[in-house]
N, C-alpha and C. Protein backbone atom coordinates (compact mmCIF):
# COMPACT_ATOMS: atom_id res chain seq x y z
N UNK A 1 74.83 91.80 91.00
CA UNK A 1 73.80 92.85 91.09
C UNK A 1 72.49 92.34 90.50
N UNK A 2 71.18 92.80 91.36
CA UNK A 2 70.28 92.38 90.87
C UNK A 2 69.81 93.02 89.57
N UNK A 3 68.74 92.33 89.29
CA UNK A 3 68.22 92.85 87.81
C UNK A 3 67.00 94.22 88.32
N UNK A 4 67.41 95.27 88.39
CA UNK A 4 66.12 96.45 89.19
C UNK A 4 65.19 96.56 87.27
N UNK A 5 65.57 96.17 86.28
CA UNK A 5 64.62 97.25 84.97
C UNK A 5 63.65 96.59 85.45
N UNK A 6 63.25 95.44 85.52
CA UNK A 6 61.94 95.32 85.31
C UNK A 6 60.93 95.79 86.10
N UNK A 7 61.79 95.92 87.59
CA UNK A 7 61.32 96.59 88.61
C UNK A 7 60.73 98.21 88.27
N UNK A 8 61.52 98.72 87.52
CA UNK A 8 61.73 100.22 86.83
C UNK A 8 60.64 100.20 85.83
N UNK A 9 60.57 99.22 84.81
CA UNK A 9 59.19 99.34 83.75
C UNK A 9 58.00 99.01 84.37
N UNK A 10 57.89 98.07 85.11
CA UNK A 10 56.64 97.80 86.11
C UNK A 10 56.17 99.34 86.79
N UNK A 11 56.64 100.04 87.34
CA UNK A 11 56.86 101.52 88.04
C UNK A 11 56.20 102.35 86.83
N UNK A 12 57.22 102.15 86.41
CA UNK A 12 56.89 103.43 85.04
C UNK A 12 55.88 103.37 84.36
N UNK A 13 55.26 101.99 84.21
CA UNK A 13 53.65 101.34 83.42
C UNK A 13 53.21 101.60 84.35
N UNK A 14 52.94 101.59 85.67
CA UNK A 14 52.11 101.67 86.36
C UNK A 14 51.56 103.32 86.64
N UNK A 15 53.12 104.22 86.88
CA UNK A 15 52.74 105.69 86.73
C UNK A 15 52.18 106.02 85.54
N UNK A 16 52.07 105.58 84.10
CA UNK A 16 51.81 106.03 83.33
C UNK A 16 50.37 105.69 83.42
N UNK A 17 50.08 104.86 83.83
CA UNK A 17 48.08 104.17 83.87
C UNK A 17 48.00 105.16 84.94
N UNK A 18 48.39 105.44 85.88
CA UNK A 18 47.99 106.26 87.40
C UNK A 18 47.83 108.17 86.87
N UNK A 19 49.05 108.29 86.19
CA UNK A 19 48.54 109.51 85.06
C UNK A 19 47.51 109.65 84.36
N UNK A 20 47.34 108.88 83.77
CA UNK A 20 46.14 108.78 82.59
C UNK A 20 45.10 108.64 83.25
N UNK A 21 44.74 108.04 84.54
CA UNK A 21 43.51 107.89 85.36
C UNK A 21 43.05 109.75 85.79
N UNK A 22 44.61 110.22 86.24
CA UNK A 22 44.02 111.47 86.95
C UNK A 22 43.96 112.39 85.79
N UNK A 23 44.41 112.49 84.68
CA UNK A 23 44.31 113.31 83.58
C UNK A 23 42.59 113.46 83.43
N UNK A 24 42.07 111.94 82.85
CA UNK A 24 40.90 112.06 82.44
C UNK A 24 40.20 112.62 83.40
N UNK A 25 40.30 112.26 84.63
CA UNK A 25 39.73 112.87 85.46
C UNK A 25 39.25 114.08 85.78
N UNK A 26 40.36 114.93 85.48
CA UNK A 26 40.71 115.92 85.79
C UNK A 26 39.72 116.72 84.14
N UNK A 27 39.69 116.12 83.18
CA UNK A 27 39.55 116.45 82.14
C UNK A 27 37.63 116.41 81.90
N UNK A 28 37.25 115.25 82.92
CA UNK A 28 35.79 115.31 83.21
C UNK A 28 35.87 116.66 84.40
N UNK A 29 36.30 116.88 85.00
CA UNK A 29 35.71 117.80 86.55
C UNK A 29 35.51 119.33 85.60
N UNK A 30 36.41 119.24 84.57
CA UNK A 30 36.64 120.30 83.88
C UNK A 30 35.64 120.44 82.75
N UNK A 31 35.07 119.77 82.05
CA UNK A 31 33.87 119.20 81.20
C UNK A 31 32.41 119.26 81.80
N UNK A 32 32.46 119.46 83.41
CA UNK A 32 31.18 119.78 84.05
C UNK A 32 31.57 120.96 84.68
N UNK A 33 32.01 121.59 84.81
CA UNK A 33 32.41 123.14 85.66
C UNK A 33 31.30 123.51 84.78
């Protein structure tokens, strides 16, 4: 069986930066309303 974690932490670091992009985001649109 292959090795999938690293495949899985790569994913999961990546959703967590892709979160944090739309958070702030979301956190400026809301800061200019």
């Amino acid at each position: 069986m292959t090795s999938v974690k690293p495949i899985i932490e790569k994913i999961r670091l990546t959703n967590f930066r892709f979160g944090e992009e739309v958070f702030s985001a979301v956190l400026k649109a809301a800061g200019e309303e």
